[in-house]
PDB file of N, CA and C in Angstrom:
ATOM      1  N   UNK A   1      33.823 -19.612   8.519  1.00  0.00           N
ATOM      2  CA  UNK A   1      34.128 -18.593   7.534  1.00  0.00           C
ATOM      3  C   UNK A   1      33.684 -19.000   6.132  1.00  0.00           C
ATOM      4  N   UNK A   2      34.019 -20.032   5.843  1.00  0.00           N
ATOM      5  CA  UNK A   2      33.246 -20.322   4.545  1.00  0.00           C
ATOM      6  C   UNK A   2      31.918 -20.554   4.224  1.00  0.00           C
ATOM      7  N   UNK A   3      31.167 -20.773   5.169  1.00  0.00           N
ATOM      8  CA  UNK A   3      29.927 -20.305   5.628  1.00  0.00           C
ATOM      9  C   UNK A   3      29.349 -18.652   4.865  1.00  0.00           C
ATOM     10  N   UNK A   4      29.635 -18.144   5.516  1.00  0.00           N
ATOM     11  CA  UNK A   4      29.957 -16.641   5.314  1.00  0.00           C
ATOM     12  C   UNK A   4      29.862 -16.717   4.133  1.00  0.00           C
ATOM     13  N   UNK A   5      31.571 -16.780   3.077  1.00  0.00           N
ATOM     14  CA  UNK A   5      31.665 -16.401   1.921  1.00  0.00           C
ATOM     15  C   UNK A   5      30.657 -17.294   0.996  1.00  0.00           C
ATOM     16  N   UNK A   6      30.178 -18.268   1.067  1.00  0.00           N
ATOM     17  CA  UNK A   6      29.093 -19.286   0.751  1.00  0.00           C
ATOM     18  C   UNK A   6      27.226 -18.196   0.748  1.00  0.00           C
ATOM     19  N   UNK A   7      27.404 -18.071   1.951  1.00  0.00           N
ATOM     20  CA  UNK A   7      26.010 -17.213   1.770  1.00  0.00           C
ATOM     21  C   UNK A   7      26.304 -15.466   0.824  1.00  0.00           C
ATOM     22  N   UNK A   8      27.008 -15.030   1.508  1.00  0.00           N
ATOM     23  CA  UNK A   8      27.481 -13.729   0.110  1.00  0.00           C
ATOM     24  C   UNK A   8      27.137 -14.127  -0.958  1.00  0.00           C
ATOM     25  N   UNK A   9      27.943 -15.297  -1.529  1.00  0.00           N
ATOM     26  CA  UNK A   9      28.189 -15.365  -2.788  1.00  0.00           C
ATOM     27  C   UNK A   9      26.436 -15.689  -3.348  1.00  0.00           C
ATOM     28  N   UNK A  10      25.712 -16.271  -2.683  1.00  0.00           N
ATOM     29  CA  UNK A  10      24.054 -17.023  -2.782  1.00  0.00           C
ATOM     30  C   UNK A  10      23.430 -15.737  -2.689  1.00  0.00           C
ATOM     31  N   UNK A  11      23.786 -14.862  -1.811  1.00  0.00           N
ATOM     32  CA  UNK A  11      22.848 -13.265  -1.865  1.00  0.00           C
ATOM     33  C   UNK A  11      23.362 -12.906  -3.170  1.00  0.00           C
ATOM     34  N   UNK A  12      24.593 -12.670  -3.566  1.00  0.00           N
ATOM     35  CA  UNK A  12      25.105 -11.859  -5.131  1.00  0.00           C
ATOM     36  C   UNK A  12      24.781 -12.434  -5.840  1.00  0.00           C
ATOM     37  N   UNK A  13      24.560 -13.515  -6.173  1.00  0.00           N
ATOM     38  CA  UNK A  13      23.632 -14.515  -7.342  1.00  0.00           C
ATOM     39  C   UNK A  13      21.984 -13.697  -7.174  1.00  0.00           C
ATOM     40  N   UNK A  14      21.520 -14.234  -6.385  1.00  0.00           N
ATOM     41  CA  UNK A  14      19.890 -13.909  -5.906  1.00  0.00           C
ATOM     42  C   UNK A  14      19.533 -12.548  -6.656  1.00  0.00           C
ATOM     43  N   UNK A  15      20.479 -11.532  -6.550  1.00  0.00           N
ATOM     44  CA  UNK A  15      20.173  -9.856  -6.486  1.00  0.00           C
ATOM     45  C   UNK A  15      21.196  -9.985  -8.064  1.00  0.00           C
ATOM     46  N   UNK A  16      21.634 -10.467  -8.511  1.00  0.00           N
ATOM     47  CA  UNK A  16      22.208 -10.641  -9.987  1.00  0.00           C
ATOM     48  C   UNK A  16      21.083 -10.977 -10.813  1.00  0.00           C
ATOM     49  N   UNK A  17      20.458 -12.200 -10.717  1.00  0.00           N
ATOM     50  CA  UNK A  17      19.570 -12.815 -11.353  1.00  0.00           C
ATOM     51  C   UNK A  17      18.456 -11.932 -11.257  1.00  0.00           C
ATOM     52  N   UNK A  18      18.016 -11.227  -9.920  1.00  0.00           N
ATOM     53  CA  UNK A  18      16.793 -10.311 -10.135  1.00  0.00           C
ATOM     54  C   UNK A  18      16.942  -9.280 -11.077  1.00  0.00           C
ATOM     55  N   UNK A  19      17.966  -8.650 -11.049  1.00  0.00           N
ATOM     56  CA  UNK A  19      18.280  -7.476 -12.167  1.00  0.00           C
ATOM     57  C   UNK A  19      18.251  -7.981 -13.266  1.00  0.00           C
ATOM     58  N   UNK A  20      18.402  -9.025 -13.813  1.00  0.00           N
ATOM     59  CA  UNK A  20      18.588  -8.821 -14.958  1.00  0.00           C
ATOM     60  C   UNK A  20      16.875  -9.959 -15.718  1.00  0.00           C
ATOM     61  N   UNK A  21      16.933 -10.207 -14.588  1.00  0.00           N
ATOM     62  CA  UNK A  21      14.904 -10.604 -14.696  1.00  0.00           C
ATOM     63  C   UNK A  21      14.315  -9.636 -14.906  1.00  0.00           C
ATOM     64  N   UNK A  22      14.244  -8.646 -13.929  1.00  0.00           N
ATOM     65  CA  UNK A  22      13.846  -7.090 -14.250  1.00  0.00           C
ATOM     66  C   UNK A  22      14.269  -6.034 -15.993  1.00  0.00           C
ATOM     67  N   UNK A  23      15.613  -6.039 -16.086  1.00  0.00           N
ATOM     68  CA  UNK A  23      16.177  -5.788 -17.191  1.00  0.00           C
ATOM     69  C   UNK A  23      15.109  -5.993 -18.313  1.00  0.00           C
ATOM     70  N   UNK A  24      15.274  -8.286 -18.346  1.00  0.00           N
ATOM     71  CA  UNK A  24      14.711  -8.670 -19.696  1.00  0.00           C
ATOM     72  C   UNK A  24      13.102  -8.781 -19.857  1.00  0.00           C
ATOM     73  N   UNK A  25      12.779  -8.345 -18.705  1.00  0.00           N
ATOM     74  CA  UNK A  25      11.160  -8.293 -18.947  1.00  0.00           C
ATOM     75  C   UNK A  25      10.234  -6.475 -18.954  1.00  0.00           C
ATOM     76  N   UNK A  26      11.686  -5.871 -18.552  1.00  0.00           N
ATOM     77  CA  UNK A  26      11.156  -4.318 -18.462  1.00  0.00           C
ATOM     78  C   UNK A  26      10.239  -4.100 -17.447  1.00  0.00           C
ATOM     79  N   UNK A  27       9.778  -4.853 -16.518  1.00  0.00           N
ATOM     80  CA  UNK A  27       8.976  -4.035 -15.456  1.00  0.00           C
ATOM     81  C   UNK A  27       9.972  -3.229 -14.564  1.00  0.00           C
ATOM     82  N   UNK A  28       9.049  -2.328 -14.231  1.00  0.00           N
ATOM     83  CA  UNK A  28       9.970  -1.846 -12.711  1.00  0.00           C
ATOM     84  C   UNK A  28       9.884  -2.057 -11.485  1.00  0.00           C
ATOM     85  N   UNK A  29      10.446  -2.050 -10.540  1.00  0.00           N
ATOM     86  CA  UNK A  29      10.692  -2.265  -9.115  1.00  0.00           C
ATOM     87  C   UNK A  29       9.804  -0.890  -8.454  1.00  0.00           C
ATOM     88  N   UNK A  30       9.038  -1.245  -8.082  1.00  0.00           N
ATOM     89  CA  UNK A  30       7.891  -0.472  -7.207  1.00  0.00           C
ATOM     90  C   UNK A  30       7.763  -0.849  -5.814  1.00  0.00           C
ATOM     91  N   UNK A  31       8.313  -0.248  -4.739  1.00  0.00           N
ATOM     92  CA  UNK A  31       8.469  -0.830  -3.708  1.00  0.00           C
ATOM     93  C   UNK A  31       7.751   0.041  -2.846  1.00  0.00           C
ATOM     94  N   UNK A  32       6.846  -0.077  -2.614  1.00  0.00           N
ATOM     95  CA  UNK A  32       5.691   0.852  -1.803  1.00  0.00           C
ATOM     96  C   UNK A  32       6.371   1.026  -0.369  1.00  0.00           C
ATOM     97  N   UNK A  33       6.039   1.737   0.457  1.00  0.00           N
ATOM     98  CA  UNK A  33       6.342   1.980   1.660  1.00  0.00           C
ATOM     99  C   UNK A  33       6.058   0.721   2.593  1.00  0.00           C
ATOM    100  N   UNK A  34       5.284   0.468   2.292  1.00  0.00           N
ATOM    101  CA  UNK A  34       4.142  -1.293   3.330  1.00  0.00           C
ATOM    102  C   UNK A  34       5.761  -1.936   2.947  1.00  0.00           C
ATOM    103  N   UNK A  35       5.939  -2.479   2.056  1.00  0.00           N
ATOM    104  CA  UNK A  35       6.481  -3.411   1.423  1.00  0.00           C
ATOM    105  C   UNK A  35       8.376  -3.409   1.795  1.00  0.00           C
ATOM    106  N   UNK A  36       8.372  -1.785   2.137  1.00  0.00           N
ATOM    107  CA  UNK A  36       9.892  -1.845   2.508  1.00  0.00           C
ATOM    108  C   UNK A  36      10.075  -1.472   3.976  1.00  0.00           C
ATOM    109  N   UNK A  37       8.972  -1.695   4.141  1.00  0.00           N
ATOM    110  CA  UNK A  37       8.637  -1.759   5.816  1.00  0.00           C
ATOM    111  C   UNK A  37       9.127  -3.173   6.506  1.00  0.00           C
ATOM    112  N   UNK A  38       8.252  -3.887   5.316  1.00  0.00           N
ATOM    113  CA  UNK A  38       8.500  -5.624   5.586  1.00  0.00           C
ATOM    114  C   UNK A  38       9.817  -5.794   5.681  1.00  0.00           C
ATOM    115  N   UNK A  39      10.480  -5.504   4.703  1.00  0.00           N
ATOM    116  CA  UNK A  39      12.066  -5.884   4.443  1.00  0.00           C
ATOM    117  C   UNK A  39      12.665  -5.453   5.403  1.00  0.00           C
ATOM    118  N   UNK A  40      12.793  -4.437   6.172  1.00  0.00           N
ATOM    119  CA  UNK A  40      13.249  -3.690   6.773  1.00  0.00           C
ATOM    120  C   UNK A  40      12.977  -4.291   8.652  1.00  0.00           C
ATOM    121  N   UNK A  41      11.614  -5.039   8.569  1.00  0.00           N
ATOM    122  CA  UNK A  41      11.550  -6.093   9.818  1.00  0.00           C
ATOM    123  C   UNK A  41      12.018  -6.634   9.757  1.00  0.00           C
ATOM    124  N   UNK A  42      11.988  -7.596   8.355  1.00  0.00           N
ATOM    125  CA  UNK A  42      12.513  -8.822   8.731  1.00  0.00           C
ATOM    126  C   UNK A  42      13.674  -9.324   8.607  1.00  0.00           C
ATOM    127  N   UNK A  43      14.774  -7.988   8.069  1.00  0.00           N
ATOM    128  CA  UNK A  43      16.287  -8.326   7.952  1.00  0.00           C
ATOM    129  C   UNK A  43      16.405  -7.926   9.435  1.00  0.00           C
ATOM    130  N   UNK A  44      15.909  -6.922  10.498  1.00  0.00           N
ATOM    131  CA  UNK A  44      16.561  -6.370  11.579  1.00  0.00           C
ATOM    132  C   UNK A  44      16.149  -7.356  12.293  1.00  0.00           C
ATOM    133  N   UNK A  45      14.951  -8.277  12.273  1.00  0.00           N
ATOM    134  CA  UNK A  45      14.787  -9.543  12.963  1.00  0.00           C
ATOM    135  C   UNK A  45      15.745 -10.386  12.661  1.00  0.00           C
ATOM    136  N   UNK A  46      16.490 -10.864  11.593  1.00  0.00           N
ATOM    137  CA  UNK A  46      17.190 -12.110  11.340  1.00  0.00           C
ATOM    138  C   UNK A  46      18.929 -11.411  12.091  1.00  0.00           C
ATOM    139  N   UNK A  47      18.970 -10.814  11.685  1.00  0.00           N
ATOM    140  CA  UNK A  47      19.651  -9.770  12.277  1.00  0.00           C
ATOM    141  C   UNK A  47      19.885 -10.102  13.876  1.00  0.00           C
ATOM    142  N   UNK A  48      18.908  -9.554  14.496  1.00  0.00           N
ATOM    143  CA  UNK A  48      19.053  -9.876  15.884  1.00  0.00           C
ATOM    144  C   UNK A  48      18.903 -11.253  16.231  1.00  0.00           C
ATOM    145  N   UNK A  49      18.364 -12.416  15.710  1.00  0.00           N
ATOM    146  CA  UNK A  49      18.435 -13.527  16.416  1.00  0.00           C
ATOM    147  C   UNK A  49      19.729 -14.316  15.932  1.00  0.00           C
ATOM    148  N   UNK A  50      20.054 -13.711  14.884  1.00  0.00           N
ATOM    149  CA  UNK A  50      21.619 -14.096  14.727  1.00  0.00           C
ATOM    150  C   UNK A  50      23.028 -13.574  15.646  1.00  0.00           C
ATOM    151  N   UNK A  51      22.583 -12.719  16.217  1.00  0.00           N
ATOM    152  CA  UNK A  51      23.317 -11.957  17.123  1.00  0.00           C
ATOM    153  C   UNK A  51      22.972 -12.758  18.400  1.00  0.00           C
ATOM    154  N   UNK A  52      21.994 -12.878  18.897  1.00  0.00           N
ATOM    155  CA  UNK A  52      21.658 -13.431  19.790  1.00  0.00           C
ATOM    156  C   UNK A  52      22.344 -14.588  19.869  1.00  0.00           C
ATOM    157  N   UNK A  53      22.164 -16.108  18.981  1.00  0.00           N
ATOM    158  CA  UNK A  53      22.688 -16.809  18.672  1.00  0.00           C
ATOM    159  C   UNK A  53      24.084 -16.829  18.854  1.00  0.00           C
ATOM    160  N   UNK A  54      24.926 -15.931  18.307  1.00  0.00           N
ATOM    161  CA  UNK A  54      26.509 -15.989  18.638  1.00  0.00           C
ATOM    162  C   UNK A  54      26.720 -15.577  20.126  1.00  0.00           C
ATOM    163  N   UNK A  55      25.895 -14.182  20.980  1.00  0.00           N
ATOM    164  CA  UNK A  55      26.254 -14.030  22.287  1.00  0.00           C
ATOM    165  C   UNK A  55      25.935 -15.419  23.483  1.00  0.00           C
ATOM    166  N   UNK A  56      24.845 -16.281  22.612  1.00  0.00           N
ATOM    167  CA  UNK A  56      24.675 -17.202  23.491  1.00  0.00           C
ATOM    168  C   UNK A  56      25.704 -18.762  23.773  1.00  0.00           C
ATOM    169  N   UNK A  57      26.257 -19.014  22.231  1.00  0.00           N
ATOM    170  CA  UNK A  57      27.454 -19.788  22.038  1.00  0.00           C
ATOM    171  C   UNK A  57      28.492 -19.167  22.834  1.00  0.00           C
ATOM    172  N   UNK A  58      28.521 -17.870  22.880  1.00  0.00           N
ATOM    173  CA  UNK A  58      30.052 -17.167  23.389  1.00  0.00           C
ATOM    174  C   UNK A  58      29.718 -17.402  25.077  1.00  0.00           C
ATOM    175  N   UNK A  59      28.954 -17.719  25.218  1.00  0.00           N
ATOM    176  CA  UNK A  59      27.824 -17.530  27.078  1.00  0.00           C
ATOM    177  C   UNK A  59      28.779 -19.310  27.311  1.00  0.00           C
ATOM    178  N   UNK A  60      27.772 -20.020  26.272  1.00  0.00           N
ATOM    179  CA  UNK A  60      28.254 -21.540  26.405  1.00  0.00           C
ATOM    180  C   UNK A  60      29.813 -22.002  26.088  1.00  0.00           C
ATOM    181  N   UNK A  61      30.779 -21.134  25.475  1.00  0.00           N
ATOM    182  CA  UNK A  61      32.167 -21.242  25.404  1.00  0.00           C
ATOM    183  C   UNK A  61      32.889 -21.079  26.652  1.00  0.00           C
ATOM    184  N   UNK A  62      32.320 -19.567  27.001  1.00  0.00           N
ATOM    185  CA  UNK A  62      33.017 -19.618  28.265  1.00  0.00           C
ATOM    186  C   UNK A  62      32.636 -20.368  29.212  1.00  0.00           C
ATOM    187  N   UNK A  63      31.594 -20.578  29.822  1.00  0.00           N
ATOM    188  CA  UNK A  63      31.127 -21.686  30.689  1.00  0.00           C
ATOM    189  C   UNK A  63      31.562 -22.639  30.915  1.00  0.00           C
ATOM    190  N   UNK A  64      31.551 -23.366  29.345  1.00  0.00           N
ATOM    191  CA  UNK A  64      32.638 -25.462  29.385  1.00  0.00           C
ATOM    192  C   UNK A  64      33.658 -25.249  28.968  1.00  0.00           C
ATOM    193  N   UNK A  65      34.676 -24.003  28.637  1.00  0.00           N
ATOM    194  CA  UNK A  65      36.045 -23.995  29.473  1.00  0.00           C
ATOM    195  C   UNK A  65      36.422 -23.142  30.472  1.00  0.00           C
ATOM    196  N   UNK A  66      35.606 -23.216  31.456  1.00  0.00           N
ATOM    197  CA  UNK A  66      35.994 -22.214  32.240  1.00  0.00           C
ATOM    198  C   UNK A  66      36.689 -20.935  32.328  1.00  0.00           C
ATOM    199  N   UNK A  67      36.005 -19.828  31.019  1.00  0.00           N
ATOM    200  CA  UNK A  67      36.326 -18.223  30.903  1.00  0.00           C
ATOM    201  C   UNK A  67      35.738 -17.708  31.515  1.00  0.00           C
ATOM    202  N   UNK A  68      35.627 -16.745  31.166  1.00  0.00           N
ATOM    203  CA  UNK A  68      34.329 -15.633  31.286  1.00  0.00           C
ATOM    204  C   UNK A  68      34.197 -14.787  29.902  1.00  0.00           C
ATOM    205  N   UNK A  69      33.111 -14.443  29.860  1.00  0.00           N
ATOM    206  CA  UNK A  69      32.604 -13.683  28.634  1.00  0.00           C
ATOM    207  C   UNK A  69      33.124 -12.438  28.196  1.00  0.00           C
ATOM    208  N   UNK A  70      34.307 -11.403  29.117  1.00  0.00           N
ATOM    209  CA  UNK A  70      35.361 -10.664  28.675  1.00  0.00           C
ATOM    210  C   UNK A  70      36.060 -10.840  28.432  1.00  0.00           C
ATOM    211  N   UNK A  71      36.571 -12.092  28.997  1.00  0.00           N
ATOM    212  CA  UNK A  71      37.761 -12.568  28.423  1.00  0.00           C
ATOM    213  C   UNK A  71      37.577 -13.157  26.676  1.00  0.00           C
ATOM    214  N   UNK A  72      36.679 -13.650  26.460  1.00  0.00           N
ATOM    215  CA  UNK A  72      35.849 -14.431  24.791  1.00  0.00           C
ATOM    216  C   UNK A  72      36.344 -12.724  23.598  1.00  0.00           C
ATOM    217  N   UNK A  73      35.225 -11.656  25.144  1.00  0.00           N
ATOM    218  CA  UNK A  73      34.982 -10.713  23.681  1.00  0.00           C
ATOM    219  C   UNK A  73      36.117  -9.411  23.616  1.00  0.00           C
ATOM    220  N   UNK A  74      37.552  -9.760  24.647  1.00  0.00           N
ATOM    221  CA  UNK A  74      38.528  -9.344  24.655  1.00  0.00           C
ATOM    222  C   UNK A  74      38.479  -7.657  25.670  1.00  0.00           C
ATOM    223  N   UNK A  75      37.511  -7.910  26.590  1.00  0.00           N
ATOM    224  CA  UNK A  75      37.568  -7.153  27.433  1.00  0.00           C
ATOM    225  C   UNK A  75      36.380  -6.636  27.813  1.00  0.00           C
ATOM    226  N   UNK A  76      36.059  -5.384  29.235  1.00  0.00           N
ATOM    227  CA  UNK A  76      35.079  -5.189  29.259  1.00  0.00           C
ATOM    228  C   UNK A  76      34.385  -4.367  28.551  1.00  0.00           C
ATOM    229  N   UNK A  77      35.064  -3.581  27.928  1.00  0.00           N
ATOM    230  CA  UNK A  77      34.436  -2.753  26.762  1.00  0.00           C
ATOM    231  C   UNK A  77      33.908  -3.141  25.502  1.00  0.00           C
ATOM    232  N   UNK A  78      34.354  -4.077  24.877  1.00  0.00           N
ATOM    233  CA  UNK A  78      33.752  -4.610  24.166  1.00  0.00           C
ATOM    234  C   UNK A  78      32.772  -6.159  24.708  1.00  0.00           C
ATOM    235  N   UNK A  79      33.031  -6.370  26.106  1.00  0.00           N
ATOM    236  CA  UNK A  79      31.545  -6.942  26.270  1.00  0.00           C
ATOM    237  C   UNK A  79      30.522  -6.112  26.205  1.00  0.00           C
ATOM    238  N   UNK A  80      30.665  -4.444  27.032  1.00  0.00           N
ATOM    239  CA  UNK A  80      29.698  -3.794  27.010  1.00  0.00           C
ATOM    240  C   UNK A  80      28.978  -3.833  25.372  1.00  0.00           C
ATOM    241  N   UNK A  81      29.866  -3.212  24.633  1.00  0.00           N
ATOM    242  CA  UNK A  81      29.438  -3.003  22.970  1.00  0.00           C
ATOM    243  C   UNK A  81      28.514  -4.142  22.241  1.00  0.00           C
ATOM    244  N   UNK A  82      29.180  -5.566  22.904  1.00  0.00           N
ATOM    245  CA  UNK A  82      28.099  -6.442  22.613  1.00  0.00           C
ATOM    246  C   UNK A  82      26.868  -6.583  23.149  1.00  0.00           C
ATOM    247  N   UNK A  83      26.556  -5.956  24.102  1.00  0.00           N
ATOM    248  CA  UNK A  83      25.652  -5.808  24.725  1.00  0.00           C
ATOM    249  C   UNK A  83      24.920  -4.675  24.007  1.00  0.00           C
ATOM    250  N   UNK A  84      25.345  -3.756  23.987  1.00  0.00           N
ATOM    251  CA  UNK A  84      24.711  -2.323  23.332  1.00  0.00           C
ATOM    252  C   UNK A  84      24.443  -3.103  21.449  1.00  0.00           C
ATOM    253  N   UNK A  85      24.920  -3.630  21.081  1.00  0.00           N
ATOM    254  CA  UNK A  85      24.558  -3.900  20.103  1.00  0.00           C
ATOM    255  C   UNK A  85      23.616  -4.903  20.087  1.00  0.00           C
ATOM    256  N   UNK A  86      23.047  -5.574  21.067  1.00  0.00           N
ATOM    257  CA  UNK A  86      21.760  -6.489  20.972  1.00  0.00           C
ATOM    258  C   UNK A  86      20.761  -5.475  21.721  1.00  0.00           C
ATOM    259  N   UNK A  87      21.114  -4.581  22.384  1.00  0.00           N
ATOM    260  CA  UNK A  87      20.163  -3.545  22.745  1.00  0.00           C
ATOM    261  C   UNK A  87      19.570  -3.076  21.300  1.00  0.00           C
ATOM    262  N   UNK A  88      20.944  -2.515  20.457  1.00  0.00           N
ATOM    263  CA  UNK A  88      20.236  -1.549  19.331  1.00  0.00           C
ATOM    264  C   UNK A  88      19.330  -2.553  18.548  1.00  0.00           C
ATOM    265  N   UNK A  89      20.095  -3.414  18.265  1.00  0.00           N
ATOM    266  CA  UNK A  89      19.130  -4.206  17.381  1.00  0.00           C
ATOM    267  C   UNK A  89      17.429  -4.673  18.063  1.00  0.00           C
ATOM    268  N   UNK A  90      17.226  -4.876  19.051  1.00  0.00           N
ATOM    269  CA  UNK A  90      16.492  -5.455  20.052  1.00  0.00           C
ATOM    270  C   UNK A  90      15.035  -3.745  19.540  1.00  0.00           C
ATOM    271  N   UNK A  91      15.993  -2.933  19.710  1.00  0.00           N
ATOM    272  CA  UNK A  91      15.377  -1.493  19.179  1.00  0.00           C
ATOM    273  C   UNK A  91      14.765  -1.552  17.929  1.00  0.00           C
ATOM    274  N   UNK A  92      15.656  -1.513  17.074  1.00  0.00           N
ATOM    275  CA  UNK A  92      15.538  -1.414  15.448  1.00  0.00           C
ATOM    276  C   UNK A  92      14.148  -2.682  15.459  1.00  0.00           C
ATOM    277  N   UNK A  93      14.341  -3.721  16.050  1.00  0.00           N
ATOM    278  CA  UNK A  93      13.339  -4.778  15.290  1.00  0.00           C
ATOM    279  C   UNK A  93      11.753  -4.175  15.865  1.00  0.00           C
ATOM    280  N   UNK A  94      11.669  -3.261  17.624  1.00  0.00           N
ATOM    281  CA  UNK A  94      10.491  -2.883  18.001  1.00  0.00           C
ATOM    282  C   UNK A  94       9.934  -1.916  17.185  1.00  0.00           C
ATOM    283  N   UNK A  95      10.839  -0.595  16.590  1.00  0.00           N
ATOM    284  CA  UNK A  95      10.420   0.205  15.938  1.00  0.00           C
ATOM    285  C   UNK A  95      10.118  -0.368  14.478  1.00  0.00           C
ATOM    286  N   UNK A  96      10.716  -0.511  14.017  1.00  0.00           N
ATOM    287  CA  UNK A  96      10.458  -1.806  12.618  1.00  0.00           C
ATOM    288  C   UNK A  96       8.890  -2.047  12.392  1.00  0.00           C
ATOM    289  N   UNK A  97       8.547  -2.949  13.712  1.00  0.00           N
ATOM    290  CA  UNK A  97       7.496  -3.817  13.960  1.00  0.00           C
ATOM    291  C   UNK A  97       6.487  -2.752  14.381  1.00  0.00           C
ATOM    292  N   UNK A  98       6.671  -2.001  14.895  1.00  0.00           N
ATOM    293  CA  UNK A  98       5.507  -0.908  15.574  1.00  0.00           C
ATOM    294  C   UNK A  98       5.239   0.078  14.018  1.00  0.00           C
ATOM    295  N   UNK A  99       6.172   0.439  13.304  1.00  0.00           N
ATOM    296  CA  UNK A  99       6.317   1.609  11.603  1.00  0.00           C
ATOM    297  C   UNK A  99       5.085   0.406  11.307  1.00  0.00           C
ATOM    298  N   UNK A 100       5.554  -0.955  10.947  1.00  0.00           N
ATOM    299  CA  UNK A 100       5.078  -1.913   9.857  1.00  0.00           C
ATOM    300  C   UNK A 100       3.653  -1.935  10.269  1.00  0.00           C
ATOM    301  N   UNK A 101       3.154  -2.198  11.323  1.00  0.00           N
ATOM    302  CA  UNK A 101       2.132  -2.196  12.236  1.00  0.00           C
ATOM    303  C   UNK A 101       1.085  -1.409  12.284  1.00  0.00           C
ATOM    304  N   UNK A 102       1.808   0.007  12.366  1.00  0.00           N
ATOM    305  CA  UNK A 102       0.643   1.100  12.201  1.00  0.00           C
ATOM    306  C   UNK A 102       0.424   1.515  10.731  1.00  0.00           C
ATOM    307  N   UNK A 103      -0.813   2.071  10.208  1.00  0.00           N
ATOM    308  CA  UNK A 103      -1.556   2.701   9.611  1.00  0.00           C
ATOM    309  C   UNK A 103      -0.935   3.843   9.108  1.00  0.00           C
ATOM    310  N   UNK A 104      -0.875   3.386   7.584  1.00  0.00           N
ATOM    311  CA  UNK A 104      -0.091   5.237   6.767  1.00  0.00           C
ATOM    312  C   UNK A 104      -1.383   5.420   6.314  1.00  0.00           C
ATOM    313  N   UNK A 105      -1.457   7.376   6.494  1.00  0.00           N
ATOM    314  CA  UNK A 105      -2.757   7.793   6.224  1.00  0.00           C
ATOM    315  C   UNK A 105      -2.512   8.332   4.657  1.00  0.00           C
TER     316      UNK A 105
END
């Protein structure tokens, strides 16, 4: 958990300091379509392999104490949901990658 509040606090610095870089130099933020295409991969990529990452610890929890993985994510419905949620994301990063990929006319 402090992990967590540790990286927040490093993103709200990051996006603090840009504004007001922006502010004292007066340019503007021009973010072309290409460009928020990128962003838009590569958070739904970090995204999913971070997800990935926790379903696979939760795989290796239950395993070396002998659970099972409904029992971890408190039933079968929300195993399903974890599942559907590395589906969506698994989605979001193909379409992402296929938008970023192709050709705006």
């Amino acid at each position: 958990m402090p992990v967590l509040i540790v990286g927040l606090i490093l993103i709200g610095l990051c996006i603090f300091f840009a504004v007001i870089y922006f502010k004292k130099t007066g340019k503007e933020v021009n973010l072309e379509k290409r460009e928020l295409d990128i962003v838009i991969f590569v958070l739904s990529l970090i995204s999913l392999v971070i997800s990935l990452k926790l379903f696979w610890n939760m795989g290796v929890y239950a395993d070396e104490y002998g659970s099972s993985p409904d029992l971890v994510c408190g039933g079968w419905f929300w195993l399903c949901m974890d599942w559907i949620r590395l589906g969506l994301l698994l989605v979001l990063c193909i379409i992402s990658g296929f938008k970023l990929i192709k050709r705006s006319k």
